[in-house]
N, C-alpha and C. Protein backbone atom coordinates (compact mmCIF):
# COMPACT_ATOMS: atom_id res chain seq x y z
N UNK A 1 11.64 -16.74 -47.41
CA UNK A 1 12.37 -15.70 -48.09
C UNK A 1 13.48 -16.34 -48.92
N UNK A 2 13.57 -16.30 -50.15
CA UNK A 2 14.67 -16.34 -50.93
C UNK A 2 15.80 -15.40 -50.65
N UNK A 3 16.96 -16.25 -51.52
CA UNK A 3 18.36 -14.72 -51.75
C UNK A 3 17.91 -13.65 -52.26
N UNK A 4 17.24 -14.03 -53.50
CA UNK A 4 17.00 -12.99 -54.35
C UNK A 4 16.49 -11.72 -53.75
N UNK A 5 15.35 -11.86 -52.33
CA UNK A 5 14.59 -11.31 -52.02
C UNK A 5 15.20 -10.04 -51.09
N UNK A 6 15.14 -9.05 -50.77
CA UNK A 6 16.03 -8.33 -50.31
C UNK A 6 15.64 -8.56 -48.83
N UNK A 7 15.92 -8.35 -47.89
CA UNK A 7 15.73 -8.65 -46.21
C UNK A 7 15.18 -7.38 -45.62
N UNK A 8 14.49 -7.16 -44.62
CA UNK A 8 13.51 -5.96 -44.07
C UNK A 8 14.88 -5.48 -43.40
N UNK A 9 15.31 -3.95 -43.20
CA UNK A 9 16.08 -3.63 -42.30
C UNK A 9 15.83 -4.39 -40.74
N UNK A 10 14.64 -4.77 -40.71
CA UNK A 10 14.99 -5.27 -39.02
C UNK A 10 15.06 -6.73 -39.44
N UNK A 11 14.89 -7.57 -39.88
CA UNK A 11 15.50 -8.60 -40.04
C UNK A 11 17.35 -8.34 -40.11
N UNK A 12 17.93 -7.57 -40.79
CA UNK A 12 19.13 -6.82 -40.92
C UNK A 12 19.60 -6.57 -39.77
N UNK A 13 18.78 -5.90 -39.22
CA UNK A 13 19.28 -5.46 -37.70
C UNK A 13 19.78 -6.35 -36.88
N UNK A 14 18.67 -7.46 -36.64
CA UNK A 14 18.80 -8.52 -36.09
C UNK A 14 20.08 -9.25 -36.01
N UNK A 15 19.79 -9.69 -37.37
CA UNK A 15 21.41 -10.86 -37.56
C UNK A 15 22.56 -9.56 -37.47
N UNK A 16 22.72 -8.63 -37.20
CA UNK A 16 23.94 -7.35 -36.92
C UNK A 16 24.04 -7.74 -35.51
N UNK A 17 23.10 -7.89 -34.94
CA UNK A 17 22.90 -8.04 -33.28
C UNK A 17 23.15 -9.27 -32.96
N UNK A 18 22.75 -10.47 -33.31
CA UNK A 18 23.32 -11.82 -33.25
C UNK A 18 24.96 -11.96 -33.16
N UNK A 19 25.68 -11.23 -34.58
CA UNK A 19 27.00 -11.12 -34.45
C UNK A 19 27.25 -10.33 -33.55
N UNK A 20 27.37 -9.53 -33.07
CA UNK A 20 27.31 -8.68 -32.34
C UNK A 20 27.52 -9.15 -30.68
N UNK A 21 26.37 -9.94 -30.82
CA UNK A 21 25.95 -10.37 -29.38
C UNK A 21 26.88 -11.81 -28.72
N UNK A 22 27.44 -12.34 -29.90
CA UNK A 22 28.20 -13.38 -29.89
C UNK A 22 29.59 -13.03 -28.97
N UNK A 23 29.98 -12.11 -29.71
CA UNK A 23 31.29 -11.55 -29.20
C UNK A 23 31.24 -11.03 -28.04
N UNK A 24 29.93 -10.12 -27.81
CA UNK A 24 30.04 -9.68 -25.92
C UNK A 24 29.50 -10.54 -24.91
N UNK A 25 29.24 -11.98 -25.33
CA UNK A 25 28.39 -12.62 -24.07
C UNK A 25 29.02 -12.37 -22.68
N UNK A 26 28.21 -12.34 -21.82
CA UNK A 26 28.85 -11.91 -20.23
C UNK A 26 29.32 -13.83 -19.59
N UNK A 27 30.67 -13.20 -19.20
CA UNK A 27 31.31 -14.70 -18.74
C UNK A 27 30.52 -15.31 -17.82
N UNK A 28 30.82 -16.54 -17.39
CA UNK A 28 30.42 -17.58 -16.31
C UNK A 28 30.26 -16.34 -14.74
N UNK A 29 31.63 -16.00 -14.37
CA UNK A 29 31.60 -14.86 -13.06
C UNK A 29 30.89 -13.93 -13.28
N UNK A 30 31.04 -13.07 -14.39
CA UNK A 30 29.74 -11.96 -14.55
C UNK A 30 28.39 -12.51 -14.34
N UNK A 31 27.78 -13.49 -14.88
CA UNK A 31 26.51 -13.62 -14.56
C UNK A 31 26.08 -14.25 -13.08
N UNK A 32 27.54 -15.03 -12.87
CA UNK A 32 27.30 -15.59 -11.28
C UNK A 32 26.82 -14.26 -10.55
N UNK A 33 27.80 -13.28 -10.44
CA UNK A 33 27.60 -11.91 -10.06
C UNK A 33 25.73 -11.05 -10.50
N UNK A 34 25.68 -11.16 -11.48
CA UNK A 34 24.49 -10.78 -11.84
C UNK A 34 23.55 -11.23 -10.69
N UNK A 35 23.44 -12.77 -10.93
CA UNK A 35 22.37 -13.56 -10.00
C UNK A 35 22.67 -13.72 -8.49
N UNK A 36 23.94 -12.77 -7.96
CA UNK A 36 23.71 -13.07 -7.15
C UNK A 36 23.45 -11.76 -6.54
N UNK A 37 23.47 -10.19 -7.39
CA UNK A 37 22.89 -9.11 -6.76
C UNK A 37 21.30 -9.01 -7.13
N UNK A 38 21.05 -10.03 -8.19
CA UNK A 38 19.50 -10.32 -8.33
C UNK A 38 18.47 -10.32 -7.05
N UNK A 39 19.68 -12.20 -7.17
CA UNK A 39 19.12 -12.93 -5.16
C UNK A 39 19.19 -11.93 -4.09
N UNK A 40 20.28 -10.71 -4.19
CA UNK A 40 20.48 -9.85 -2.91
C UNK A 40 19.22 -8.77 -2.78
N UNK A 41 18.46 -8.36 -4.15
CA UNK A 41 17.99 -7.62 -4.00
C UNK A 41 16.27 -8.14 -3.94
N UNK A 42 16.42 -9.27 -4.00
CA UNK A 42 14.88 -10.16 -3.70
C UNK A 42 15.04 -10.41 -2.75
N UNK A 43 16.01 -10.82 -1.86
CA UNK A 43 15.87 -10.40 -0.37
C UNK A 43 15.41 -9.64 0.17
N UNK A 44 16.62 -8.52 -0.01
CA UNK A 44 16.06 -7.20 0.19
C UNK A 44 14.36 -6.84 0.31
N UNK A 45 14.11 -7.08 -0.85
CA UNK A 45 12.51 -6.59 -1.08
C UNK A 45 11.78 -7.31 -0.24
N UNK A 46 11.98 -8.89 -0.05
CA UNK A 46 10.91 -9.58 0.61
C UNK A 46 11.21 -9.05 2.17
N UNK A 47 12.18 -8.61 2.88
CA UNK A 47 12.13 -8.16 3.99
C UNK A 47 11.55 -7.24 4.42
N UNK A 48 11.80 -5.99 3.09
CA UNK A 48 10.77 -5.12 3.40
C UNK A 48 9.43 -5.02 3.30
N UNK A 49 8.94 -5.84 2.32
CA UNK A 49 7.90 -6.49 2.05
C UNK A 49 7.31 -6.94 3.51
N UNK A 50 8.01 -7.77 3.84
CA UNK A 50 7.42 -8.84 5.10
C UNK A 50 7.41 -7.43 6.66
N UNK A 51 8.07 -6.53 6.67
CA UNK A 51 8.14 -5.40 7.57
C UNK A 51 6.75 -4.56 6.87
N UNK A 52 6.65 -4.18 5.86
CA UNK A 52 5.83 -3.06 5.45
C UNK A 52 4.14 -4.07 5.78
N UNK A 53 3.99 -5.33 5.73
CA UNK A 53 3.23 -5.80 6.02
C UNK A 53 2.88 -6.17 7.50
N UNK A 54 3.83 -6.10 8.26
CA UNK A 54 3.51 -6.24 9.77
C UNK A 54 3.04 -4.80 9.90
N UNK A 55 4.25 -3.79 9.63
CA UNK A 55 3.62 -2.06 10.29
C UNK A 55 1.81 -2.04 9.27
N UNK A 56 1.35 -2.62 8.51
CA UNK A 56 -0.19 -2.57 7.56
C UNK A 56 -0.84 -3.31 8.97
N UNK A 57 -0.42 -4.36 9.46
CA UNK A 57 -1.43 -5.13 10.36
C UNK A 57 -1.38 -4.28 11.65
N UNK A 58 -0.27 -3.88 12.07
CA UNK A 58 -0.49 -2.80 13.58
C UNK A 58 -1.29 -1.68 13.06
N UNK A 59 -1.09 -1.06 12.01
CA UNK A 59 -1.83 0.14 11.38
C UNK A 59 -3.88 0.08 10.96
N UNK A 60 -3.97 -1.61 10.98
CA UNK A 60 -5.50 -1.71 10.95
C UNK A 60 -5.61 -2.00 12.20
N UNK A 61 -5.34 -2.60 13.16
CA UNK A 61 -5.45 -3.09 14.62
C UNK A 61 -5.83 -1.49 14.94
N UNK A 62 -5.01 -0.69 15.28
CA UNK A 62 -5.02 0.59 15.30
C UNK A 62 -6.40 1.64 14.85
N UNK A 63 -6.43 1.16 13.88
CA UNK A 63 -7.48 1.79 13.04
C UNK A 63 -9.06 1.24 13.83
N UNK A 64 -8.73 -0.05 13.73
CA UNK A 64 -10.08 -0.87 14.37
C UNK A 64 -10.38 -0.51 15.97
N UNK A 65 -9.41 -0.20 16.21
CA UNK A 65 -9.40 0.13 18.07
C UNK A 65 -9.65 1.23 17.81
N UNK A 66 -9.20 2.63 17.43
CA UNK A 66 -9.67 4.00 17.38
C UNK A 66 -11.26 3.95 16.55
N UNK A 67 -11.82 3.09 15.70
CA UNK A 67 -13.22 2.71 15.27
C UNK A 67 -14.17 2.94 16.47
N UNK A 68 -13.57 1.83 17.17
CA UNK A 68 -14.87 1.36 18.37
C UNK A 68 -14.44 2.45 19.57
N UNK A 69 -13.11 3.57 19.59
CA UNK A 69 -13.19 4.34 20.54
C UNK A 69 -14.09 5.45 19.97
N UNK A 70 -14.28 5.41 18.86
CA UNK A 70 -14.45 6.94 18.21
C UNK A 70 -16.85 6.96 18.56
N UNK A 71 -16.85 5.26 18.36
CA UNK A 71 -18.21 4.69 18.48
C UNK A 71 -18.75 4.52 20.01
N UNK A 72 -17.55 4.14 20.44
CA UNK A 72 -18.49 4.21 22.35
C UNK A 72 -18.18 5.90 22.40
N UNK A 73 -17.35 7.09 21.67
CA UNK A 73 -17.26 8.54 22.41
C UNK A 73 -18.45 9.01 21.72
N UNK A 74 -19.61 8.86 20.32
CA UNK A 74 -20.53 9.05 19.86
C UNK A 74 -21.62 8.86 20.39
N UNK A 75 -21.69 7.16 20.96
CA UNK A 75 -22.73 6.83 22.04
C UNK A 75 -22.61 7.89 23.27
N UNK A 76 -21.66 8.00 23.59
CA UNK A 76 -21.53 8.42 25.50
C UNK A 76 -22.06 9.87 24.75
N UNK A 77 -21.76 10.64 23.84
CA UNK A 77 -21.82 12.00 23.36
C UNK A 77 -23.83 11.81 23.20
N UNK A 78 -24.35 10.71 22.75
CA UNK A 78 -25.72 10.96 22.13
C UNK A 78 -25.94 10.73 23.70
N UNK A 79 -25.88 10.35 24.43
CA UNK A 79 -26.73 10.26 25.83
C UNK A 79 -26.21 10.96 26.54
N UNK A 80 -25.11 12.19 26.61
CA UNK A 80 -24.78 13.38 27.07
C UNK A 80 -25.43 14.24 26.63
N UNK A 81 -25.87 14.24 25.35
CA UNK A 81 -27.08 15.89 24.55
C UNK A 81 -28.68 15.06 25.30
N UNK A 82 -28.34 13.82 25.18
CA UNK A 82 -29.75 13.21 25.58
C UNK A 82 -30.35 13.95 27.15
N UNK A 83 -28.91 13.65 28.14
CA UNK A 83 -29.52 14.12 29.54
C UNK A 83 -29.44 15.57 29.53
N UNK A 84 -28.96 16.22 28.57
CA UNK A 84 -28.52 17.53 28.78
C UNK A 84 -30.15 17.83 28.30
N UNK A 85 -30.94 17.88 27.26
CA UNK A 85 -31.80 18.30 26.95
C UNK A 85 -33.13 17.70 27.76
N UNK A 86 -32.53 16.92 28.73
CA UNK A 86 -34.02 16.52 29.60
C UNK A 86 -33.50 17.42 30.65
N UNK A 87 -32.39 17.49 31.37
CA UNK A 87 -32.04 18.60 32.19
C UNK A 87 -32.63 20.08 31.90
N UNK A 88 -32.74 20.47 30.57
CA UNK A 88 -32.63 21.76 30.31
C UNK A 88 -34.66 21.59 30.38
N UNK A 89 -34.96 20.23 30.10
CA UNK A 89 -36.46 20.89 29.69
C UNK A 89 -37.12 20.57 31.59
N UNK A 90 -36.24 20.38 32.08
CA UNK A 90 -36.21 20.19 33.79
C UNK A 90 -36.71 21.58 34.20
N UNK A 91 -35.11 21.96 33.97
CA UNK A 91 -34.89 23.46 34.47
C UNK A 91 -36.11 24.35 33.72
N UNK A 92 -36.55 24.27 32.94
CA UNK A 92 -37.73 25.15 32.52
C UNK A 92 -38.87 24.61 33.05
N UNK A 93 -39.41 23.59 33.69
CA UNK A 93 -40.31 23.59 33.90
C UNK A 93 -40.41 23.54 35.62
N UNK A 94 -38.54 23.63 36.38
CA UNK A 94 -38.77 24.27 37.44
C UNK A 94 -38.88 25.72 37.81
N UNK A 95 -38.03 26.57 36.43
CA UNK A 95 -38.07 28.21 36.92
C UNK A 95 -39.94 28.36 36.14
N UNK A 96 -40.43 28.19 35.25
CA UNK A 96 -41.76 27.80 34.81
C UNK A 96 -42.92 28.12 36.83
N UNK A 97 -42.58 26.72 37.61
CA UNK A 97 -43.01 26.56 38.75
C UNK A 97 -42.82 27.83 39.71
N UNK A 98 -41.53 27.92 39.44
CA UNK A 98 -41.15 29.19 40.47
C UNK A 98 -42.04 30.77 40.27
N UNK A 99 -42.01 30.97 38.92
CA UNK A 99 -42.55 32.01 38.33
C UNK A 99 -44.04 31.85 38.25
N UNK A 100 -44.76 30.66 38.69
CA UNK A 100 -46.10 30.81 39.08
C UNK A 100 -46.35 31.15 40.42
C-alpha cells in the first residue's frame, strides 16, 4: 500500500487500537494477578474434574453390578414361569386323573 492509497477502515481501526492499546497495557502485578486466578481456577477444574471422574467410575461399577443382578433376577424369573408351567400342566393332568 502506498500514501497515496487511502487505508480500509479496519486497517484504521487497527492502528486506533495499537495506540490505544499502548497506553492501557495491564502492569507487571495485574497480570501476575491475572495468572494467578487463571492457575486458581485450573485447579479448581482439575479437582473437580478428577472427583466427577471417580463418582463416573463408582457410577459404572454400579451400573455393571445392577447388569448382572438384573440378569441372574431374569434367569431365576425364566425357570420360575419354567416350573410354574410344568406345575400347572401337573396339576391338570392330576385333576384330569381324578375326574376319570
Amino acid at each position: 500500500m502506498t500514501e497515496e492509497e487511502p487505508r480500509s477502515p479496519k486497517l484504521q481501526n487497527m492502528a486506533a487500537s495499537e495506540r490505544q492499546g499502548s497506553a492501557t497495557e495491564p502492569s507487571l502485578s495485574e497480570i501476575r494477578k491475572m495468572l494467578i486466578n487463571i492457575q486458581s481456577t485450573t485447579s479448581s477444574t482439575l479437582s473437580k474434574n478428577s472427583h466427577l471422574a471417580a463418582e463416573l467410575a463408582e457410577l459404572k461399577n454400579a451400573f455393571e453390578s445392577q447388569k448382572r443382578e438384573l440378569s441372574d433376577i431374569k434367569k431365576l424369573d425364566e425357570k420360575t414361569m419354567s416350573l410354574n408351567k410344568t406345575s400347572s400342566e401337573e396339576l391338570k393332568q392330576t385333576r384330569k386323573k381324578i375326574n376319570d
